[in-house]
Structures are given as structure tokens and as C-alpha cells.
PDB file of N, CA and C in Angstrom:
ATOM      1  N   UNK A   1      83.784  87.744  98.163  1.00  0.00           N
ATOM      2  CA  UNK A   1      83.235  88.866  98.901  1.00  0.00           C
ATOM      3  C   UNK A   1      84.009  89.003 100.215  1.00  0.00           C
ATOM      4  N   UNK A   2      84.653  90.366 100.581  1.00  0.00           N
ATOM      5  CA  UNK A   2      85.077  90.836 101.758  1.00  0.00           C
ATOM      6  C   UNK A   2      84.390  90.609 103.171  1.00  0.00           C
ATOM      7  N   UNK A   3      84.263  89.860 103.878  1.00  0.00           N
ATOM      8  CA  UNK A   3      83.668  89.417 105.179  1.00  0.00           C
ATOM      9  C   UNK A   3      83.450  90.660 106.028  1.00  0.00           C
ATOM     10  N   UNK A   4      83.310  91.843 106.145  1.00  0.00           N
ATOM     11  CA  UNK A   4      83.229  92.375 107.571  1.00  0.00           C
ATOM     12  C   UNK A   4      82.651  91.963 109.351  1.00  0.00           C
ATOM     13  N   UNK A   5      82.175  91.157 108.879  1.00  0.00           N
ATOM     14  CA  UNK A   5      80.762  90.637 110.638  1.00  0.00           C
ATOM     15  C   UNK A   5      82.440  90.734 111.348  1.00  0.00           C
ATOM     16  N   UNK A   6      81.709  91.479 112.293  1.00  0.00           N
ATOM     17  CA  UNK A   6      83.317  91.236 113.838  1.00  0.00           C
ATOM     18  C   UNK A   6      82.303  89.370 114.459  1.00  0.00           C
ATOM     19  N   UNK A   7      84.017  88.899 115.121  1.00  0.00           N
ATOM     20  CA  UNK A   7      84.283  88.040 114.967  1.00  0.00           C
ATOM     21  C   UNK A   7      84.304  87.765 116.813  1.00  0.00           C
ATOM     22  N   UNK A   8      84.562  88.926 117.407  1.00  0.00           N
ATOM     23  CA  UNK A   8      84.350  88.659 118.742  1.00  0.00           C
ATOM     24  C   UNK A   8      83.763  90.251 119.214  1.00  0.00           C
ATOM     25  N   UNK A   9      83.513  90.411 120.574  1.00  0.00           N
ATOM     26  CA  UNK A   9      82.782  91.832 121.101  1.00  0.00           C
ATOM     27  C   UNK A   9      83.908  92.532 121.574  1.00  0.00           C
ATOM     28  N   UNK A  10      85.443  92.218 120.934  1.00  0.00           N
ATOM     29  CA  UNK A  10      86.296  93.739 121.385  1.00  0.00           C
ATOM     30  C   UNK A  10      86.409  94.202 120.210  1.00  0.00           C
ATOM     31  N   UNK A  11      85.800  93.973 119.133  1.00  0.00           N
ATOM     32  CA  UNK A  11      85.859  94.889 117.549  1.00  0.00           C
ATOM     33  C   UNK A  11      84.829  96.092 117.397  1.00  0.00           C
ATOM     34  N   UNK A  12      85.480  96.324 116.413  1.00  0.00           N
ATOM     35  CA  UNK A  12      84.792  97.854 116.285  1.00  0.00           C
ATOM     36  C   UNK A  12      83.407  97.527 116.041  1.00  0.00           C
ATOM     37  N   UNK A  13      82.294  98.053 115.586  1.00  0.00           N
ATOM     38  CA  UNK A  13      81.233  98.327 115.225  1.00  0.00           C
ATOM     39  C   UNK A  13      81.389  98.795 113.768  1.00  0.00           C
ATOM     40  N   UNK A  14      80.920  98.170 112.400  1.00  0.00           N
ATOM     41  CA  UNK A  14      81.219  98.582 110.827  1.00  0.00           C
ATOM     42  C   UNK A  14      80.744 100.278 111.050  1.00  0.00           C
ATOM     43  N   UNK A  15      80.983 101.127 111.165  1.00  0.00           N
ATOM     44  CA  UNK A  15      80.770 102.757 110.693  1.00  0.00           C
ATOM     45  C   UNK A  15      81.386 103.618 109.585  1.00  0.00           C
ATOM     46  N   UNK A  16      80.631 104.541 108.844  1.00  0.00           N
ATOM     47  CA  UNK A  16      79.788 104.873 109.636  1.00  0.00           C
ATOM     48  C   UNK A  16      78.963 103.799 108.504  1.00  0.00           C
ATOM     49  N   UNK A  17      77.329 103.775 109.282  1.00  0.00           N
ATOM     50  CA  UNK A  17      76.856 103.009 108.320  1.00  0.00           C
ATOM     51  C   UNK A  17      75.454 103.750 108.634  1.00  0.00           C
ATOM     52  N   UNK A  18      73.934 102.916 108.188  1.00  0.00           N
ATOM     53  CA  UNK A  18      72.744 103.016 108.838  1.00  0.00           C
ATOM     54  C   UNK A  18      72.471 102.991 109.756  1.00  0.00           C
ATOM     55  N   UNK A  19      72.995 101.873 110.579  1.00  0.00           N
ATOM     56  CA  UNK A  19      72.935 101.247 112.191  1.00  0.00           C
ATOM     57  C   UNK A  19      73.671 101.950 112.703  1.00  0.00           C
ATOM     58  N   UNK A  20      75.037 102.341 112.429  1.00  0.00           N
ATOM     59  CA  UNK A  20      75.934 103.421 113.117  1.00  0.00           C
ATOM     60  C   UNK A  20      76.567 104.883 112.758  1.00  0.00           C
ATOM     61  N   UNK A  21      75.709 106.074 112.203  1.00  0.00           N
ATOM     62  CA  UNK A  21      75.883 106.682 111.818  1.00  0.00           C
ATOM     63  C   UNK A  21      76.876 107.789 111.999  1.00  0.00           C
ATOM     64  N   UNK A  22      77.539 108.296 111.081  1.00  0.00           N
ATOM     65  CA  UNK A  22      78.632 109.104 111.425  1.00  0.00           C
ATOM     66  C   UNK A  22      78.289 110.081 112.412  1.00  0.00           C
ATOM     67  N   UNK A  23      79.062 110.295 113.594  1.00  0.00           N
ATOM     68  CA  UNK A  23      78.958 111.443 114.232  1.00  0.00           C
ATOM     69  C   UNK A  23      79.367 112.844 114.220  1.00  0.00           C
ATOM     70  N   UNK A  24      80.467 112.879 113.641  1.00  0.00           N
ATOM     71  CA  UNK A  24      81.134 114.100 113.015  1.00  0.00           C
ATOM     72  C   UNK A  24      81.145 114.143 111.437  1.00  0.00           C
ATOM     73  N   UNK A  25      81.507 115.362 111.270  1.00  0.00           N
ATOM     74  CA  UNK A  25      81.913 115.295 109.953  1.00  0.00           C
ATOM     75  C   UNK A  25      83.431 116.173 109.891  1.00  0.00           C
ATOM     76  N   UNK A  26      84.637 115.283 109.248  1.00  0.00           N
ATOM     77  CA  UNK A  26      84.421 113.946 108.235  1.00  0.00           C
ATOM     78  C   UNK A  26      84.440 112.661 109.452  1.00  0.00           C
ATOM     79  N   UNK A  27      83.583 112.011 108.646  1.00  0.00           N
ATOM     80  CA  UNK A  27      83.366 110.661 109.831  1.00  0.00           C
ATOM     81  C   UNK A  27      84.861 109.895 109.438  1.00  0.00           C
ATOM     82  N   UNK A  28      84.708 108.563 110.916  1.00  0.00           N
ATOM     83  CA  UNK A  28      85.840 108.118 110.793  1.00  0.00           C
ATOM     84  C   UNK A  28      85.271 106.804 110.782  1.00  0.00           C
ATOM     85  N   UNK A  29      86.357 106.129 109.204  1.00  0.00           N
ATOM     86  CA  UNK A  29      85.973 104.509 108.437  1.00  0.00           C
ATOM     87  C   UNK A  29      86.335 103.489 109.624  1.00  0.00           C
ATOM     88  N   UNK A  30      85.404 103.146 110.349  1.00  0.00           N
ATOM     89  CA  UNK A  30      85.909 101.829 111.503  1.00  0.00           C
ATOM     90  C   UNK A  30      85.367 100.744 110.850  1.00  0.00           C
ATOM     91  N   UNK A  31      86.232  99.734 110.673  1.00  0.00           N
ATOM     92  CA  UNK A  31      85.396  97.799 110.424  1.00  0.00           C
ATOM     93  C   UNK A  31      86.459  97.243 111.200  1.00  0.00           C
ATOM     94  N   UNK A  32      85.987  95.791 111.268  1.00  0.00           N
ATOM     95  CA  UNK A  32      86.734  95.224 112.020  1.00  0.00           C
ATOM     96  C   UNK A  32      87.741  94.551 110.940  1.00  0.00           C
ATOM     97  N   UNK A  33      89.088  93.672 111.855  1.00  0.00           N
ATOM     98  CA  UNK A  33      90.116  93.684 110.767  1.00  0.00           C
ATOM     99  C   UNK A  33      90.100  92.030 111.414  1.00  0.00           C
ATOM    100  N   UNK A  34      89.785  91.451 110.250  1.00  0.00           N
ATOM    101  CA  UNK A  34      89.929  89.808 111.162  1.00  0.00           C
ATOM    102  C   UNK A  34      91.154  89.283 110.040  1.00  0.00           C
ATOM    103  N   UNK A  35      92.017  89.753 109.773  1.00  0.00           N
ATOM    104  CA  UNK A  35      92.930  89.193 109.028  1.00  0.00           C
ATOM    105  C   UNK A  35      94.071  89.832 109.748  1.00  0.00           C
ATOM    106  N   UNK A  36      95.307  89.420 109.960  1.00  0.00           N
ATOM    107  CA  UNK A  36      96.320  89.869 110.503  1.00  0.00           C
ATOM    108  C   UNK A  36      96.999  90.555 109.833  1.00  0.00           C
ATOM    109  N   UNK A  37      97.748  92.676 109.937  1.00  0.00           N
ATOM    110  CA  UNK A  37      98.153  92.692 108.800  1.00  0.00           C
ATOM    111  C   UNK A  37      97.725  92.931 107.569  1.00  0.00           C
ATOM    112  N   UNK A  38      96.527  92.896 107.818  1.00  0.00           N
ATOM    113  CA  UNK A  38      95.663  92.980 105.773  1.00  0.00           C
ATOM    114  C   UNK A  38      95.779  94.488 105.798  1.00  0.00           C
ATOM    115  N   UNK A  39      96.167  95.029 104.887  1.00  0.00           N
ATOM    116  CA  UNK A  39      95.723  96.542 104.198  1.00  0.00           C
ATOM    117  C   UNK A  39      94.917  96.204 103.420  1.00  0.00           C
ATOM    118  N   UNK A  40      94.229  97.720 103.257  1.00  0.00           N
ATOM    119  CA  UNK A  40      92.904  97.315 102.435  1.00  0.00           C
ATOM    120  C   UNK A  40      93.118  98.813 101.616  1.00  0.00           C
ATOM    121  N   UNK A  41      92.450  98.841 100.513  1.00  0.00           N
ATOM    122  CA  UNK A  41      92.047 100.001  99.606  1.00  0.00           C
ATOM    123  C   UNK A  41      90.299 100.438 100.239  1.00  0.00           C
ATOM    124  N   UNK A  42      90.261 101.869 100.774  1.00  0.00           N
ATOM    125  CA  UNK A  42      89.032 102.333 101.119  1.00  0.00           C
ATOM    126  C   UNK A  42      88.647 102.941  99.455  1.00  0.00           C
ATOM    127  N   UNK A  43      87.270 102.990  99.059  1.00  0.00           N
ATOM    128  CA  UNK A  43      86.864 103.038  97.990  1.00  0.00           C
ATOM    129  C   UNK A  43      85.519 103.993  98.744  1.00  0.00           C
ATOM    130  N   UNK A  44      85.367 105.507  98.364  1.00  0.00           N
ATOM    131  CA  UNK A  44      84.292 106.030  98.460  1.00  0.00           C
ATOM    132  C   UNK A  44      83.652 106.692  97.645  1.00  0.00           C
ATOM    133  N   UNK A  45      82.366 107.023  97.598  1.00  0.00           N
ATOM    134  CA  UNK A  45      81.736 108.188  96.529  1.00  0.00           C
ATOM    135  C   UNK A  45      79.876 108.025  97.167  1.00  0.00           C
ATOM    136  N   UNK A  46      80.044 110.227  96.365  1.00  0.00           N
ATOM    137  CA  UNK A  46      78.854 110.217  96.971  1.00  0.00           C
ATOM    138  C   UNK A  46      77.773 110.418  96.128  1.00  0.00           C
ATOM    139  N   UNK A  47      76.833 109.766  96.229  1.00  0.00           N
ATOM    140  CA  UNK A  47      75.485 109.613  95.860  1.00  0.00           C
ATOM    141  C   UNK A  47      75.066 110.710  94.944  1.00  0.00           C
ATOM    142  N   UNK A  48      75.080 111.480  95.803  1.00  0.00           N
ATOM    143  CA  UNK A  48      74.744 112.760  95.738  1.00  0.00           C
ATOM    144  C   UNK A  48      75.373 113.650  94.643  1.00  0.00           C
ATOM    145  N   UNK A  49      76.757 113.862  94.322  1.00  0.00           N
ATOM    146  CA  UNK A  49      77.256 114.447  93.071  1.00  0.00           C
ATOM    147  C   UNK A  49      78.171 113.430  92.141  1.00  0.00           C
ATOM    148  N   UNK A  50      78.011 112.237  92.624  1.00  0.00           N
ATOM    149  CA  UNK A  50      79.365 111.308  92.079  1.00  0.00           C
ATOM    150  C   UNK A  50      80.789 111.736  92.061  1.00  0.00           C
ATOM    151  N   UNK A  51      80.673 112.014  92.964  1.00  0.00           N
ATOM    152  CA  UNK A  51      82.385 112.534  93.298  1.00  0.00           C
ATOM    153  C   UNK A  51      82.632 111.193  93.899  1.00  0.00           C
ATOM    154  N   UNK A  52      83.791 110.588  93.671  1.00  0.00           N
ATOM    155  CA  UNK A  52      84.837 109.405  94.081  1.00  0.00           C
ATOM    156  C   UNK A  52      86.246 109.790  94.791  1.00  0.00           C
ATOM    157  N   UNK A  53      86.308 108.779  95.704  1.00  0.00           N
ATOM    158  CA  UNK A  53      87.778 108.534  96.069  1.00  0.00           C
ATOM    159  C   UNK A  53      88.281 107.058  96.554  1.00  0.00           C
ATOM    160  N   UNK A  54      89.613 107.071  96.639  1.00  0.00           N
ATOM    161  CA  UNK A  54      89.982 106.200  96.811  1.00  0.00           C
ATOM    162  C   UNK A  54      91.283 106.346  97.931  1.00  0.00           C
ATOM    163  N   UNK A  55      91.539 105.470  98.869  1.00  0.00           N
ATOM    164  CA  UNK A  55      92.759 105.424  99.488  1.00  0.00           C
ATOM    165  C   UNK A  55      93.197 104.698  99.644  1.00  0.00           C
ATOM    166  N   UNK A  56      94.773 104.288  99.381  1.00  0.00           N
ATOM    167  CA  UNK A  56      95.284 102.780  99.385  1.00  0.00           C
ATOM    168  C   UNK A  56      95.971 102.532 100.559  1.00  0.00           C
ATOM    169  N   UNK A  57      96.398 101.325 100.922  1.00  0.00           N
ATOM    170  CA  UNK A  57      97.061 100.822 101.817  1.00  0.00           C
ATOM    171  C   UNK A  57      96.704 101.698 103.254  1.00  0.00           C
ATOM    172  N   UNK A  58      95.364 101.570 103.266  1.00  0.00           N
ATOM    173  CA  UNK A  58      94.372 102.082 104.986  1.00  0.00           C
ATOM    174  C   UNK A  58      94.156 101.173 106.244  1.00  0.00           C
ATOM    175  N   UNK A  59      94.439 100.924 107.235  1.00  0.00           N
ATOM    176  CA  UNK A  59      93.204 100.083 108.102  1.00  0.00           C
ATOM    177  C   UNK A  59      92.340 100.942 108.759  1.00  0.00           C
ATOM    178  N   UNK A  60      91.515 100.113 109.812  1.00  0.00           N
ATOM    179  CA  UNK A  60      90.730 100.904 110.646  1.00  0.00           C
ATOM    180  C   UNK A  60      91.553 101.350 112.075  1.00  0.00           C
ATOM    181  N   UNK A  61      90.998 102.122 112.638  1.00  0.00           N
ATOM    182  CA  UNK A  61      90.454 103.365 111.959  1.00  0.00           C
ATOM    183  C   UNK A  61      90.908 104.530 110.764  1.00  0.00           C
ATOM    184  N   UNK A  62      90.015 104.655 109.628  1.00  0.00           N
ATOM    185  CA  UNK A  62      90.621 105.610 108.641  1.00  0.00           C
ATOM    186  C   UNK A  62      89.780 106.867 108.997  1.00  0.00           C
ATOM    187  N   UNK A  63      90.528 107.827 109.228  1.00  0.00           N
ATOM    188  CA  UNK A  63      89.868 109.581 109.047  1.00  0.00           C
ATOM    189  C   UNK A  63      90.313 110.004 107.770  1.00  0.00           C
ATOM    190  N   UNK A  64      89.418 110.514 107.308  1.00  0.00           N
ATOM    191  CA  UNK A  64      89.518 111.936 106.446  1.00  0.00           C
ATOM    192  C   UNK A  64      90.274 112.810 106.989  1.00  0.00           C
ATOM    193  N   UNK A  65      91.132 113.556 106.094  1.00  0.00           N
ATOM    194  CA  UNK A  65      91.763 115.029 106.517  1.00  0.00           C
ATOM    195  C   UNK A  65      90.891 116.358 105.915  1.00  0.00           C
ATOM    196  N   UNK A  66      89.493 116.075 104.646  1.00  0.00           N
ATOM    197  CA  UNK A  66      88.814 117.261 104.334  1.00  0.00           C
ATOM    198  C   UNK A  66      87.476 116.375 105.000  1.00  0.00           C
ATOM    199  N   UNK A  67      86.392 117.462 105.376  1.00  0.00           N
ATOM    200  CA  UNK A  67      84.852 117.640 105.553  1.00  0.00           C
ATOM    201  C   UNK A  67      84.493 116.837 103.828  1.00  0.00           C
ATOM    202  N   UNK A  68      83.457 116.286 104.425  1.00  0.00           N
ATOM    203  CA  UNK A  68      82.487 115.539 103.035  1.00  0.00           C
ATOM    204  C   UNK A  68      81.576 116.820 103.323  1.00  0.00           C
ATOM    205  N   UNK A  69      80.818 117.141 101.591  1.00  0.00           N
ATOM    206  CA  UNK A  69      79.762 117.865 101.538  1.00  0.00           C
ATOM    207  C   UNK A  69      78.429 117.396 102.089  1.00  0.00           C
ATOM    208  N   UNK A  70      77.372 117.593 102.532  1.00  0.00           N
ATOM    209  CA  UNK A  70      76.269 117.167 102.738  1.00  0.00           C
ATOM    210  C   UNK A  70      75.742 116.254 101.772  1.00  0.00           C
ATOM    211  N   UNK A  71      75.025 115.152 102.251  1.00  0.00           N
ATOM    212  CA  UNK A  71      74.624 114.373 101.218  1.00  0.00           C
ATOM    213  C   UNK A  71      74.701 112.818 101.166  1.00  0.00           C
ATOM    214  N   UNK A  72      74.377 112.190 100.558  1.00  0.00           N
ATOM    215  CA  UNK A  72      74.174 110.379 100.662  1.00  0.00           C
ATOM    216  C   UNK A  72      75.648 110.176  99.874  1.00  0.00           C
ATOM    217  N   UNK A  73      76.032 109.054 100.437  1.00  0.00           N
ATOM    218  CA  UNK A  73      77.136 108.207 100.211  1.00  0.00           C
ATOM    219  C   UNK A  73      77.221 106.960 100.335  1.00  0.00           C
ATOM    220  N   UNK A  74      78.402 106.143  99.261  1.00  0.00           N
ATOM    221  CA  UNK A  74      78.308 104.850  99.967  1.00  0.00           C
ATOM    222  C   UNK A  74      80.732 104.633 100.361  1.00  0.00           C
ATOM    223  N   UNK A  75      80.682 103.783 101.011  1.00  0.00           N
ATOM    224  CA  UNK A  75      81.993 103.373 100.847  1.00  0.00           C
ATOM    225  C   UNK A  75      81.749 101.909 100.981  1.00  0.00           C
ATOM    226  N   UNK A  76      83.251 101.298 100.219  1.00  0.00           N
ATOM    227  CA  UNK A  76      83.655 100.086 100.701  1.00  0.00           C
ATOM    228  C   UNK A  76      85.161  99.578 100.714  1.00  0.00           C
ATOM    229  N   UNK A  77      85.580  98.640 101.029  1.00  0.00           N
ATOM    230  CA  UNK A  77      86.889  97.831 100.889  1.00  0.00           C
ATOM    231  C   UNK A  77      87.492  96.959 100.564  1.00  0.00           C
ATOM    232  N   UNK A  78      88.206  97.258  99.644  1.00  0.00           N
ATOM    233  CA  UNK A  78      88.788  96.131  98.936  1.00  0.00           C
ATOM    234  C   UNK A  78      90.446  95.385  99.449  1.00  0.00           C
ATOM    235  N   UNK A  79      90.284  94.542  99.777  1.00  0.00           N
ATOM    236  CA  UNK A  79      91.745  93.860 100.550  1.00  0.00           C
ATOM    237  C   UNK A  79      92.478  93.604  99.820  1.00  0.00           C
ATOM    238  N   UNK A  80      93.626  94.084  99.754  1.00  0.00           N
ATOM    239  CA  UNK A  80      94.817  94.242  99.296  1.00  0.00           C
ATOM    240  C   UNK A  80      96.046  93.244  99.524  1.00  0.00           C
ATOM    241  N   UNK A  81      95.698  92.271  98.352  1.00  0.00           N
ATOM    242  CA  UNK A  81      97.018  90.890  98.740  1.00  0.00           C
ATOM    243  C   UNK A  81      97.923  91.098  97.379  1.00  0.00           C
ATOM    244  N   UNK A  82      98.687  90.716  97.394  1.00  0.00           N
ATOM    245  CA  UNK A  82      99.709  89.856  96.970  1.00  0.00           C
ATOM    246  C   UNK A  82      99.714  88.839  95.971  1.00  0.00           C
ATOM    247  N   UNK A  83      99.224  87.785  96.860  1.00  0.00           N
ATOM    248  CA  UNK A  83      98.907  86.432  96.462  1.00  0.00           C
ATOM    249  C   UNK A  83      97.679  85.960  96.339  1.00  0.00           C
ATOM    250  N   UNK A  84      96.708  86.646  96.645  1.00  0.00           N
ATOM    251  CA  UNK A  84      95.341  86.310  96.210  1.00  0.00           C
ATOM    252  C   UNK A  84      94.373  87.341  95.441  1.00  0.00           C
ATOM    253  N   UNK A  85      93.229  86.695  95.144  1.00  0.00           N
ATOM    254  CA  UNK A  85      92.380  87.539  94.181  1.00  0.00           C
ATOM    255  C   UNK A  85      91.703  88.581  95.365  1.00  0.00           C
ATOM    256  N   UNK A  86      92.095  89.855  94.949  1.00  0.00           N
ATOM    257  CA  UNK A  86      91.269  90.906  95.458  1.00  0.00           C
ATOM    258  C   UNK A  86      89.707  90.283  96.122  1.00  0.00           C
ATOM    259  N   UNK A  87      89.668  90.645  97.509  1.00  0.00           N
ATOM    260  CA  UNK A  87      88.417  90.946  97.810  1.00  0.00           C
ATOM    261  C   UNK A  87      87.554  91.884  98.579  1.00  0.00           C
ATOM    262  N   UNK A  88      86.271  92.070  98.032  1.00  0.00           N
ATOM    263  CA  UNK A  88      85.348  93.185  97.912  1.00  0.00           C
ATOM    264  C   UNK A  88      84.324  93.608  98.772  1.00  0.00           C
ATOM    265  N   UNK A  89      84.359  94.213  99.549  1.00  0.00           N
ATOM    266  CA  UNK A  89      82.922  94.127 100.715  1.00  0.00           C
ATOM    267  C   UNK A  89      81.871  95.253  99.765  1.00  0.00           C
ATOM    268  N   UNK A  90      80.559  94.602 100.561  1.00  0.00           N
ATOM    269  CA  UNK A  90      79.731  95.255  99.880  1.00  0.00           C
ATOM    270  C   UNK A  90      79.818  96.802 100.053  1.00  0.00           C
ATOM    271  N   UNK A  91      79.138  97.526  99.364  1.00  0.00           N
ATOM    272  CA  UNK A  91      78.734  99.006  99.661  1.00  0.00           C
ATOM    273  C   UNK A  91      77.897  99.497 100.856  1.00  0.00           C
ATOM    274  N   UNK A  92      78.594 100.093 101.680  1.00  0.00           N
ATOM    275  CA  UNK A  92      77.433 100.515 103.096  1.00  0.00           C
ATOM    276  C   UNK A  92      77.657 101.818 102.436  1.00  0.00           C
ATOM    277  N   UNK A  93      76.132 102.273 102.895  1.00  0.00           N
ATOM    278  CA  UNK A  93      75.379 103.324 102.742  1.00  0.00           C
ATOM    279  C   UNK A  93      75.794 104.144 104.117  1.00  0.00           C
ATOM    280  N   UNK A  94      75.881 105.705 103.844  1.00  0.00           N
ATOM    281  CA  UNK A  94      75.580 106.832 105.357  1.00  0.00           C
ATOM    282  C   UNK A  94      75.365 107.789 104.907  1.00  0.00           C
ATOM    283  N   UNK A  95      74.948 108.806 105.186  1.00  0.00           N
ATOM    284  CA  UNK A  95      74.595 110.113 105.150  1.00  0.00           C
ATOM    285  C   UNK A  95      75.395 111.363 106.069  1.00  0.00           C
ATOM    286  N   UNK A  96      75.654 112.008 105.573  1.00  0.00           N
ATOM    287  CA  UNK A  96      76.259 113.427 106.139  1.00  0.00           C
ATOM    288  C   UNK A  96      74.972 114.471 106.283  1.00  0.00           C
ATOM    289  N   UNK A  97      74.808 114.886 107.226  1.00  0.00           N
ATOM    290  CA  UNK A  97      73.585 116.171 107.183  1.00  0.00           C
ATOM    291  C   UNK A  97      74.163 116.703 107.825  1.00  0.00           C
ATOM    292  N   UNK A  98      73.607 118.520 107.793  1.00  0.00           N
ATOM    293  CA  UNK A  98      73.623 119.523 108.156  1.00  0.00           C
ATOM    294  C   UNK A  98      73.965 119.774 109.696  1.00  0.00           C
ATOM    295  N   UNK A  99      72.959 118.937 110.339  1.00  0.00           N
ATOM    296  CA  UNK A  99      73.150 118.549 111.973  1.00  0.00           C
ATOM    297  C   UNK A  99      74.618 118.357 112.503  1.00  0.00           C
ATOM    298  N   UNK A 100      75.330 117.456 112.150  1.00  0.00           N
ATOM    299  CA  UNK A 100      76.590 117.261 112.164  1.00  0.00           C
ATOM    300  C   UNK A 100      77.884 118.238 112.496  1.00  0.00           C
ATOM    301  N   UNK A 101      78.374 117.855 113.661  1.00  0.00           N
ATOM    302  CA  UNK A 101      79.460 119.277 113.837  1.00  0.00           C
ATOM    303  C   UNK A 101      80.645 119.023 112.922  1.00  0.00           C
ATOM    304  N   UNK A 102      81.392 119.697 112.584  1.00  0.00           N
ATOM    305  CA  UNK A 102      82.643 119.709 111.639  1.00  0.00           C
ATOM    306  C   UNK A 102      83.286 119.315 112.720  1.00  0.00           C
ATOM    307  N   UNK A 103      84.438 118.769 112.701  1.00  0.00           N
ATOM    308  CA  UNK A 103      85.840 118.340 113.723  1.00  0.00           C
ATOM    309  C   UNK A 103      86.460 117.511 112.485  1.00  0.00           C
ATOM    310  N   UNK A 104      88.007 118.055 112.455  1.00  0.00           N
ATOM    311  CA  UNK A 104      89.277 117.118 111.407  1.00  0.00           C
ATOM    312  C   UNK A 104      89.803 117.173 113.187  1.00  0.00           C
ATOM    313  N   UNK A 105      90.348 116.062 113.017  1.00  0.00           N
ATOM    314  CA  UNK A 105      90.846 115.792 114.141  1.00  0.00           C
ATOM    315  C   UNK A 105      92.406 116.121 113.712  1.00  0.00           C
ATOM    316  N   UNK A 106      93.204 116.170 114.927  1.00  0.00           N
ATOM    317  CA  UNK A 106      94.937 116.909 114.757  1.00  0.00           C
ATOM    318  C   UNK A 106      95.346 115.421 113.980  1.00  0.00           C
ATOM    319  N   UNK A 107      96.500 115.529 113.146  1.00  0.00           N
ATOM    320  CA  UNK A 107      97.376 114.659 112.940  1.00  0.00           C
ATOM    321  C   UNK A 107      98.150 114.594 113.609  1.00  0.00           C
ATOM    322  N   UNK A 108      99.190 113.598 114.172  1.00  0.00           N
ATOM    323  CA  UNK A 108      99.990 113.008 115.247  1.00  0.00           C
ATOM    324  C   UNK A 108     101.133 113.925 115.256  1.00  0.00           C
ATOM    325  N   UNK A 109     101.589 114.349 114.370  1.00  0.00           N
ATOM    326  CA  UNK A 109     102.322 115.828 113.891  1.00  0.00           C
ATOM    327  C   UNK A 109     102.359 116.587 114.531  1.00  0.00           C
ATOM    328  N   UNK A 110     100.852 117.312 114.541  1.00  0.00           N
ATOM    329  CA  UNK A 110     100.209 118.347 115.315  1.00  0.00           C
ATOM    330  C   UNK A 110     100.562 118.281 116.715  1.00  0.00           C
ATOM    331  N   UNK A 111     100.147 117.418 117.370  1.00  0.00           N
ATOM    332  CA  UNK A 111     100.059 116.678 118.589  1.00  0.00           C
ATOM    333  C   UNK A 111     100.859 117.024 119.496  1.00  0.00           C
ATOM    334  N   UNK A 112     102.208 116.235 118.809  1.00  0.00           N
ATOM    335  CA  UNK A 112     103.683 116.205 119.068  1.00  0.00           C
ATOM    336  C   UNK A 112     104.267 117.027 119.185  1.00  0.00           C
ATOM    337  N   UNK A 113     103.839 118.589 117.958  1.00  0.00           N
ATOM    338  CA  UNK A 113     104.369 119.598 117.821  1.00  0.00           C
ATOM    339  C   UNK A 113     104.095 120.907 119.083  1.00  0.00           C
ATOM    340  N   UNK A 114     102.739 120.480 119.482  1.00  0.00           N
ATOM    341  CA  UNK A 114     102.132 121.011 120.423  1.00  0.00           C
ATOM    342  C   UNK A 114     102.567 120.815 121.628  1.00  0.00           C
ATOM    343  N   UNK A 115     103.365 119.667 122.000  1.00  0.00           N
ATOM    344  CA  UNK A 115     103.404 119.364 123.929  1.00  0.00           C
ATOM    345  C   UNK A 115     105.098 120.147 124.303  1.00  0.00           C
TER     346      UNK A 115
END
């Protein structure tokens, strides 16, 4: 099983989750990274219509580039080695509602292209 607990108080907070719920929509995947270097596969789908995705070779922070539809979800992460057996963090649960402002944030592209 994939460890997430942060390991000291300059790590992220696991989001979005129950305890830390997304603030925008599309929310942005924060856990903490206590491995040096680890890529991980983000693994999501929602509750709600069983729509799935997957993204490989992610850390934190991961954004979305589309809006999630309204509705219950879970994600998780699977660490991505080499030399060892895949491992799996559990499924955290969050919710997207209506309340929620839309914001895709610029890609670094954008940014750059802009100054």
C-alpha cells in the first residue's frame, strides 16, 4: 500500500479529499511526495457516471486542463518504479458541486507567451 501521511509540516495537505475539499473546479491533485523523484500514475473516476482516467508519469501538484462534471468521485496513486512492485494508495473520495467556481489555470506556455 502507497503511504501518503506527510512526514513533516512543510508538505502539502492530501487534496482534494473530505477533510480538504476541492476549491475550484478542476481541482488540483496535491499529496505529499516522501520518496525522492518517484513519479506516480494518477488514477481517477467518477462515481457518478463511471467515467475513468488515468495520467502517467504526474507529481504533485497535478491540475487538470478540462472542468470535471458535477458529482462524487474518487482518485488515487499508483507509484511508478522500475525495480519494484507497483504501489497503491487507497481511494480518497471528493465531490465537485455546483457552488464551485470554474478556473483552468494558464499553462506555463500561456504565461510566457503573455509577458
Amino acid at each position: 500500500m502507497l503511504n501518503l501521511s506527510r512526514t513533516h509540516d512543510f508538505q502539502v495537505q492530501l487534496s482534494p479529499s473530505q477533510a480538504y475539499p476541492a476549491a475550484v473546479n478542476p481541482p488540483s491533485f496535491n499529496w505529499p511526495e516522501n520518496i525522492p523523484n518517484q513519479q506516480y500514475t494518477l488514477q481517477l473516476k467518477s462515481l457518478s457516471t463511471g467515467d475513468e482516467w488515468n495520467w502517467e508519469t504526474v507529481n504533485s501538484p497535478m491540475q487538470l486542463s478540462h472542468e470535471l462534471p458535477v458529482g462524487e468521485f474518487q482518485w488515487r496513486l499508483i507509484a511508478n518504479s522500475e525495480t519494484q512492485p507497483a504501489q497503491v494508495s487507497e481511494w480518497i473520495d471528493f465531490r465537485i458541486t455546483e457552488e464551485l467556481a470554474n478556473y483552468i489555470a494558464p499553462t506555463a506556455d500561456r504565461v510566457v507567451c503573455s509577458v
